[in-house]
C-alpha atoms as a PDB file:
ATOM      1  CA  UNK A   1      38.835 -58.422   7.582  1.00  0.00           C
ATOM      2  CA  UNK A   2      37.136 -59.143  10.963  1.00  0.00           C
ATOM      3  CA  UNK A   3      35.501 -56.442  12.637  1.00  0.00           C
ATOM      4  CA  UNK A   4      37.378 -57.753  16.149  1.00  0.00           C
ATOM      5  CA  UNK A   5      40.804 -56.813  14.618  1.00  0.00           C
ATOM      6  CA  UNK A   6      39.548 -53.301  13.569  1.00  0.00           C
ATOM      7  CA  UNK A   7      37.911 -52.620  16.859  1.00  0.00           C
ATOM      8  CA  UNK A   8      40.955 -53.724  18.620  1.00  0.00           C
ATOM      9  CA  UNK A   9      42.580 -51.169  16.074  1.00  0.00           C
ATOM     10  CA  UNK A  10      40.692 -48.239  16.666  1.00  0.00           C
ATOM     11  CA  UNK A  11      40.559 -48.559  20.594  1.00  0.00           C
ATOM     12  CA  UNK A  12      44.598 -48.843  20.551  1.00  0.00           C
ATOM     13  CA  UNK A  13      44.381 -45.483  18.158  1.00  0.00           C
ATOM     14  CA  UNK A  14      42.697 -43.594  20.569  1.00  0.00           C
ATOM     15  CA  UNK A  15      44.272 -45.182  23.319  1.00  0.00           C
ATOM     16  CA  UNK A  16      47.429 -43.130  22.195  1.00  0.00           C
ATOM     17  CA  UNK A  17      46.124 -40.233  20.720  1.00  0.00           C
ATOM     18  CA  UNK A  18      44.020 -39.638  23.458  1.00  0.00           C
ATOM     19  CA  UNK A  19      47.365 -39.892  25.527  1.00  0.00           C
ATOM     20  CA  UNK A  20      49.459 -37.602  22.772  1.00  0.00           C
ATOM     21  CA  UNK A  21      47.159 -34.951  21.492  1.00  0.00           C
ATOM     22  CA  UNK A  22      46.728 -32.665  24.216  1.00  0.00           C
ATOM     23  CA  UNK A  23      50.570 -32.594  24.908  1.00  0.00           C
ATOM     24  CA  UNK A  24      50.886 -31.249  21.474  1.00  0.00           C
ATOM     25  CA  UNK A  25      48.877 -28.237  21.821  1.00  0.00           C
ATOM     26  CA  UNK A  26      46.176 -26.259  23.996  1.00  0.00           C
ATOM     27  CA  UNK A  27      43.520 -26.652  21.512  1.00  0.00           C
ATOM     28  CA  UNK A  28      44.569 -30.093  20.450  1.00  0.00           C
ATOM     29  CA  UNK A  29      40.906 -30.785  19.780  1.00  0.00           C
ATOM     30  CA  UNK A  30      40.605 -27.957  17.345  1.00  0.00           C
ATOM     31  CA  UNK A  31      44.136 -27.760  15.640  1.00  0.00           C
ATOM     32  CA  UNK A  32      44.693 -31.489  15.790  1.00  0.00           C
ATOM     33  CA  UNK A  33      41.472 -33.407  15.444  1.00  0.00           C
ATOM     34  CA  UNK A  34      39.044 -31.158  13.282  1.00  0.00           C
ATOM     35  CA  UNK A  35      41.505 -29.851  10.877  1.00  0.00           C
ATOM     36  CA  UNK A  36      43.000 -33.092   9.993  1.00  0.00           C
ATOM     37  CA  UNK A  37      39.611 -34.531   9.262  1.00  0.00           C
ATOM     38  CA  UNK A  38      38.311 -34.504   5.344  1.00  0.00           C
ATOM     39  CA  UNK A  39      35.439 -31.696   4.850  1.00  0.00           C
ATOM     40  CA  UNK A  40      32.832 -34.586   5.297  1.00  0.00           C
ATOM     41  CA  UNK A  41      34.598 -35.763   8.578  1.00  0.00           C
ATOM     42  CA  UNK A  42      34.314 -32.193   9.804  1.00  0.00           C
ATOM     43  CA  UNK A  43      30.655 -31.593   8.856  1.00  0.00           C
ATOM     44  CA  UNK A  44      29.726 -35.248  10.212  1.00  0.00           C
ATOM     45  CA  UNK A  45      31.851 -33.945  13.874  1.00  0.00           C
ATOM     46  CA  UNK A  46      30.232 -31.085  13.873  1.00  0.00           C
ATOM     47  CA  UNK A  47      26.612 -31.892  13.198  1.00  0.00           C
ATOM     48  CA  UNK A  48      27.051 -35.045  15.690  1.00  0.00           C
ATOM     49  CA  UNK A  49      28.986 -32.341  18.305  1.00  0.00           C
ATOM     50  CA  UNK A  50      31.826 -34.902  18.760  1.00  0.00           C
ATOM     51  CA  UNK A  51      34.365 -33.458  21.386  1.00  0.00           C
ATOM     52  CA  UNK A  52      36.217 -36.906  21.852  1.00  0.00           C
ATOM     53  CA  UNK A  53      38.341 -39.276  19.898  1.00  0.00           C
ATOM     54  CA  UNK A  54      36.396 -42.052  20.658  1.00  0.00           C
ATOM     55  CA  UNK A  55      33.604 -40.540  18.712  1.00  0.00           C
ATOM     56  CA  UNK A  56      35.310 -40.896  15.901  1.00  0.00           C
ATOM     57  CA  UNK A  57      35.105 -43.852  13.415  1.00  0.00           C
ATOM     58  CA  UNK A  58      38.563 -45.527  12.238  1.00  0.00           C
ATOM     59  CA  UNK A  59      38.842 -43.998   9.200  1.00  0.00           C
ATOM     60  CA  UNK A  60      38.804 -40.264  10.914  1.00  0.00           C
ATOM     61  CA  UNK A  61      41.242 -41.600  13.399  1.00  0.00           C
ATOM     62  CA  UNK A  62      43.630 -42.943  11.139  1.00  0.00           C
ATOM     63  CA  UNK A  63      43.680 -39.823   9.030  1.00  0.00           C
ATOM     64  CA  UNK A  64      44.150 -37.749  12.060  1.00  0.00           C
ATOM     65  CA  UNK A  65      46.994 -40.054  12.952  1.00  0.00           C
ATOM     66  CA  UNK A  66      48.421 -39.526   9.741  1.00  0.00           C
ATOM     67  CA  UNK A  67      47.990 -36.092   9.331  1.00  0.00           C
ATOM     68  CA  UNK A  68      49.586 -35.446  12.697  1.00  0.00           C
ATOM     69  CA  UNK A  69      51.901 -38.016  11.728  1.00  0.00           C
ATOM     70  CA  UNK A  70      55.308 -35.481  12.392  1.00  0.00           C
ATOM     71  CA  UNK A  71      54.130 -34.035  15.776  1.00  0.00           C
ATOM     72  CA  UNK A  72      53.414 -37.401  17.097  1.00  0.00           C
ATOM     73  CA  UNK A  73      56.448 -39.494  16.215  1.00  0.00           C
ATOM     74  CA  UNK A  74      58.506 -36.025  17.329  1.00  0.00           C
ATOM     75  CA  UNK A  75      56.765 -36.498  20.580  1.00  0.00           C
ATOM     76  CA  UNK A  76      56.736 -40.131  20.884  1.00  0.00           C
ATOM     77  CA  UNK A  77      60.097 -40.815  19.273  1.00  0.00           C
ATOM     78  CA  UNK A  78      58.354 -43.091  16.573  1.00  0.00           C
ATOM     79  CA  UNK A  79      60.675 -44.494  13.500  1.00  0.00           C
ATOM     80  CA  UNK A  80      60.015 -44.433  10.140  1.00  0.00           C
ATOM     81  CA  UNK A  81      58.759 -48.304  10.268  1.00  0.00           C
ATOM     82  CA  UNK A  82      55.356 -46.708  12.757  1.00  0.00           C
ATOM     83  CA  UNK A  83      54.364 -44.702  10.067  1.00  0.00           C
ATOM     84  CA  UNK A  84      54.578 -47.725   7.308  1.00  0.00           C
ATOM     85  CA  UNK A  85      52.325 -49.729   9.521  1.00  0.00           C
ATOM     86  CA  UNK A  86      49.806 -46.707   9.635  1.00  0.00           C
ATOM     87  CA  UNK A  87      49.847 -46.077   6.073  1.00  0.00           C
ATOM     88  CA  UNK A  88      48.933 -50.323   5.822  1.00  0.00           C
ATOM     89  CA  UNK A  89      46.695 -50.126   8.464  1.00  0.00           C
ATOM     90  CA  UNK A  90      44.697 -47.268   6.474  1.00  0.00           C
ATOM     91  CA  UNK A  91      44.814 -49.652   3.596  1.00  0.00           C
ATOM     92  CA  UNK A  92      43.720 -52.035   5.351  1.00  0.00           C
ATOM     93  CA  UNK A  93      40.554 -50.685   6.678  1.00  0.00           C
ATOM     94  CA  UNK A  94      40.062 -48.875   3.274  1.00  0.00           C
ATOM     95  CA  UNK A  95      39.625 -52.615   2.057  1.00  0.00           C
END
C-alpha cells in the first residue's frame, strides 16, 4: 500500500482523536491512550515520553481507536459501518 494513503490515514486519526479524547475524560491521556496501547506500545511511549497522539505510529493509533471504540462512537454518534472501516483499515496497515 502507498505510504501517502497511510499518512493521510494516520493524520485524519489523530485529527479526531485529538478532537474526541479529552471530552471523554480528565486524564484522557492516561485512561485513553496508554491503557489501550499493547505492553510494547506502552514501554515504547514511555521510554520515548510521548504525551501526544501524533507521537504515535498508526498501528498504536488504530488500536487506541479501537479500543476506545464504544466511548467514541457514543460521543460522536458513529454507526456500526465506522467501526467496520476501522477494523479494515487495521488490516490494512497490518498488511
Amino acid at each position: 500500500m502507498d505510504n501517502s494513503v497511510l499518512d493521510a490515514l494516520s493524520r485524519q486519526v489523530v485529527q479526531t482523536l485529538t478532537a474526541t479524547l479529552p471530552e471523554l475524560a480528565p486524564d484522557w491521556w492516561q485512561s485513553l491512550v496508554i491503557e489501550k496501547l499493547s505492553f510494547q506500545q506502552q514501554g515504547f511511549a514511555q521510554q520515548h515520553q510521548y504525551h501526544s497522539l501524533d507521537q504515535l505510529d498508526l498501528a498504536a493509533l488504530l488500536r487506541v481507536a479501537d479500543r476506545s471504540w464504544y466511548d467514541i462512537s457514543r460521543h460522536l454518534g458513529l454507526n456500526i459501518q465506522v467501526r467496520n472501516w476501522l477494523k479494515e483499515a487495521q488490516s490494512l496497515r497490518n498488511r
